[in-house]
N, C-alpha and C. Protein backbone atom coordinates (compact mmCIF):
# COMPACT_ATOMS: atom_id res chain seq x y z
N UNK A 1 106.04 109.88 88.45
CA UNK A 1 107.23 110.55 88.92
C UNK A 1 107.63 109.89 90.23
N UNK A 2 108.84 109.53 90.11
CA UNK A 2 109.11 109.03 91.57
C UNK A 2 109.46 110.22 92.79
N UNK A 3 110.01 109.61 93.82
CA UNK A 3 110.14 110.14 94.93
C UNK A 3 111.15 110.81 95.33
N UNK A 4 112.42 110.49 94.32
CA UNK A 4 113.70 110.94 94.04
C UNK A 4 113.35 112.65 93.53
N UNK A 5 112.83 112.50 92.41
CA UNK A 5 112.64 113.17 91.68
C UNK A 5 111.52 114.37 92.69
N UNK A 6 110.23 113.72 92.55
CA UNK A 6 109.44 115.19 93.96
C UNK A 6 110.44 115.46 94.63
N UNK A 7 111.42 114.74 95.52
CA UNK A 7 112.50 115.45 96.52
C UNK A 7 112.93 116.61 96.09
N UNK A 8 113.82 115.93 95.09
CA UNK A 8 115.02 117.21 94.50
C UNK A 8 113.93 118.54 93.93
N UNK A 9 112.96 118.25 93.04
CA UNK A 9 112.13 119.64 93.07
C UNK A 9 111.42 119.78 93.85
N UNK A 10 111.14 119.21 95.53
CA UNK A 10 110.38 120.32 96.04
C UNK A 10 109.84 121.48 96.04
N UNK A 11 110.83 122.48 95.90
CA UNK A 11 110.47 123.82 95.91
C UNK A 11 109.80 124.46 95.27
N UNK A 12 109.71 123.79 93.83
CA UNK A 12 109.00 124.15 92.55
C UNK A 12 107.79 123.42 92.72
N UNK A 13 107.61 122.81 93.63
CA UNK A 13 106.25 121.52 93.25
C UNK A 13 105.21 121.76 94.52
N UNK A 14 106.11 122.69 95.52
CA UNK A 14 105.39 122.92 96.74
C UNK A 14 104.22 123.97 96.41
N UNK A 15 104.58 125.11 95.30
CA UNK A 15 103.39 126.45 95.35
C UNK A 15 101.92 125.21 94.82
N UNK A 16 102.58 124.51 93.78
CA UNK A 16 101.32 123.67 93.57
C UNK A 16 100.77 122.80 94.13
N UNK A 17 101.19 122.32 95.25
CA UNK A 17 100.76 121.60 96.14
C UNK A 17 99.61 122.64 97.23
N UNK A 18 100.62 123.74 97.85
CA UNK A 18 100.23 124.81 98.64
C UNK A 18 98.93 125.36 98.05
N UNK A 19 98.63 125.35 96.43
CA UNK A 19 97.44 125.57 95.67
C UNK A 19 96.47 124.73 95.72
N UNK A 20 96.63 123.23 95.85
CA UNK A 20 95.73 122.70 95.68
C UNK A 20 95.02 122.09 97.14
N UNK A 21 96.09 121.96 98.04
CA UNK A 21 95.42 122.04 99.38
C UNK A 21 96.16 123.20 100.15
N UNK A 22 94.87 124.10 100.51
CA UNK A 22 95.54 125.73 100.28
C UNK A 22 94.98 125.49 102.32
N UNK A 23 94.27 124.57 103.01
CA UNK A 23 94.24 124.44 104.20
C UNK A 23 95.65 123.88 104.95
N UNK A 24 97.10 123.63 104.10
CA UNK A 24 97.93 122.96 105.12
C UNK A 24 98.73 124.14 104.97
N UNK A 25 99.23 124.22 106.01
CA UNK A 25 100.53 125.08 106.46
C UNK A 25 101.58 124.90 105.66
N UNK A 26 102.43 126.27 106.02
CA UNK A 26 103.95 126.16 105.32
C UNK A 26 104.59 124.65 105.58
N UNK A 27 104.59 124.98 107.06
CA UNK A 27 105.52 124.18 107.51
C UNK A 27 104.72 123.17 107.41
N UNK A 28 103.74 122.02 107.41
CA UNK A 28 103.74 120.61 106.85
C UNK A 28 104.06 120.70 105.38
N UNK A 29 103.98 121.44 104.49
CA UNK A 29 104.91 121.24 103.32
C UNK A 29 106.46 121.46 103.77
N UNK A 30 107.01 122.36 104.08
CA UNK A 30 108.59 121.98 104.54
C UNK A 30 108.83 120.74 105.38
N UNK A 31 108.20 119.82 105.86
CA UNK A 31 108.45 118.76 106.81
C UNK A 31 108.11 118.02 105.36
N UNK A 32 106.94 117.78 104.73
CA UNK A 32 107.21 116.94 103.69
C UNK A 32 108.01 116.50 102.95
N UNK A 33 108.45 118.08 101.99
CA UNK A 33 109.45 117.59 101.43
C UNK A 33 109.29 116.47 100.29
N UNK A 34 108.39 116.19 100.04
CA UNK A 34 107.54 114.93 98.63
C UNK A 34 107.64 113.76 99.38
N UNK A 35 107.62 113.77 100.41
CA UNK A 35 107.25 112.71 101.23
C UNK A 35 105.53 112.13 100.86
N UNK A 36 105.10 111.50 100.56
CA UNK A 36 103.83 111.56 100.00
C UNK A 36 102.83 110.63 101.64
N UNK A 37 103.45 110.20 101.94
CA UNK A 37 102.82 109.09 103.11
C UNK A 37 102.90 110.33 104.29
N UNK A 38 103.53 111.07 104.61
CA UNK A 38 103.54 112.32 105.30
C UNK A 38 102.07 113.11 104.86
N UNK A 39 102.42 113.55 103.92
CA UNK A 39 101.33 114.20 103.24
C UNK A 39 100.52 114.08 103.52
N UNK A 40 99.78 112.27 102.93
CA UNK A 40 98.25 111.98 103.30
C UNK A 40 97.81 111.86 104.32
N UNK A 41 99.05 111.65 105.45
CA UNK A 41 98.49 111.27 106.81
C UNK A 41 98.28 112.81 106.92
N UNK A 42 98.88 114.14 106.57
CA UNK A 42 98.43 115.90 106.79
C UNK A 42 96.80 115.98 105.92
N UNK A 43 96.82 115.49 104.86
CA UNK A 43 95.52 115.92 105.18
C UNK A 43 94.37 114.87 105.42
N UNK A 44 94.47 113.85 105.77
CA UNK A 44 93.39 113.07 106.52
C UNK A 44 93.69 113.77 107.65
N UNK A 45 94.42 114.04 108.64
CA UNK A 45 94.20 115.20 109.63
C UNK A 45 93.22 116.54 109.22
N UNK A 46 94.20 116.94 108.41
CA UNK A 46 93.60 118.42 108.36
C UNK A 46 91.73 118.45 107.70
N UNK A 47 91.72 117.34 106.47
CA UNK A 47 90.40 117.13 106.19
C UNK A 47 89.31 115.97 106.36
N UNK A 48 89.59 115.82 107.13
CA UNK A 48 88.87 114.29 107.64
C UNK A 48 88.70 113.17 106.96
N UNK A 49 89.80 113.52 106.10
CA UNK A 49 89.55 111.76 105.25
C UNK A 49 90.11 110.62 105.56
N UNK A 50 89.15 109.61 104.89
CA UNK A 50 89.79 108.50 104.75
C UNK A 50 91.55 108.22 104.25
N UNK A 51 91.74 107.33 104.84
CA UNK A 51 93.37 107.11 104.49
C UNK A 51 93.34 107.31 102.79
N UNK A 52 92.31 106.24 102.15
CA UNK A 52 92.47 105.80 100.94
C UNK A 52 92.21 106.82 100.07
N UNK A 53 91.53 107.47 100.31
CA UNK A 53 91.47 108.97 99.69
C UNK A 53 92.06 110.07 99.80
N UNK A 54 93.08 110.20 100.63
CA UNK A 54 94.24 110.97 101.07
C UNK A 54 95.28 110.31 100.59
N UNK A 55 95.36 109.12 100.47
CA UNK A 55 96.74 108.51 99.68
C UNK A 55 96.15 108.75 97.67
N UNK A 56 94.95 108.89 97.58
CA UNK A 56 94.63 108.74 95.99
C UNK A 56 94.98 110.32 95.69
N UNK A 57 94.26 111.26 96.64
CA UNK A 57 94.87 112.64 95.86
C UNK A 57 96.30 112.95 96.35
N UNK A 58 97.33 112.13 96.98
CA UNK A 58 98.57 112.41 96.52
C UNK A 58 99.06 112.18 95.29
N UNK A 59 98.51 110.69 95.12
CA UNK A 59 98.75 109.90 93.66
C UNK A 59 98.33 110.64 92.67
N UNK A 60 97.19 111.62 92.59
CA UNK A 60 96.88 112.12 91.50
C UNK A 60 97.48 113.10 91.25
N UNK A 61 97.56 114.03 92.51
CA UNK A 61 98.92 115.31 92.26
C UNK A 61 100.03 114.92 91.76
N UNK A 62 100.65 113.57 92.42
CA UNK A 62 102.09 113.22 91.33
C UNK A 62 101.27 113.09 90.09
N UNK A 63 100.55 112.25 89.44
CA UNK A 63 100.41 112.28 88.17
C UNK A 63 100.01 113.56 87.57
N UNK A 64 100.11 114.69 87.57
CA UNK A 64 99.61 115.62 87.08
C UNK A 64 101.14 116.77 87.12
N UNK A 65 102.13 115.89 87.88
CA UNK A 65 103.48 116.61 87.81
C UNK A 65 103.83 115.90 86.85
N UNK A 66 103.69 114.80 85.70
CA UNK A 66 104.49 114.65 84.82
C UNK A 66 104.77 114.97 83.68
């Protein structure tokens, strides 16, 4: 799924996001927005990961929106 596409459904794609990392705030999902490079840099903050593993479970959450 591209990036076009997470944009325009945000809203619908955020409870499942908000589900699966249930440690980030509202608001870094409203600043996201399917920003995915946002994202991973929120939770390598929030969970101490590695970049590369914070960029893979974005990648896998998009694949699991298609």
């Amino acid at each position: 799924m591209n990036k076009d596409i997470i944009s325009g459904k945000w809203k619908q794609i955020k409870g499942k996001a908000q589900a699966r990392w249930g440690d980030l705030t509202d608001d870094v999902f409203d600043v996201a927005e399917g920003d995915g490079k946002y994202l991973a840099g929120k939770l390598q903050e929030q969970y101490g990961w590695e970049r590369d593993r914070a960029e893979k479970e974005v990648q896998d959450f998009e694949r699991t929106l298609n």
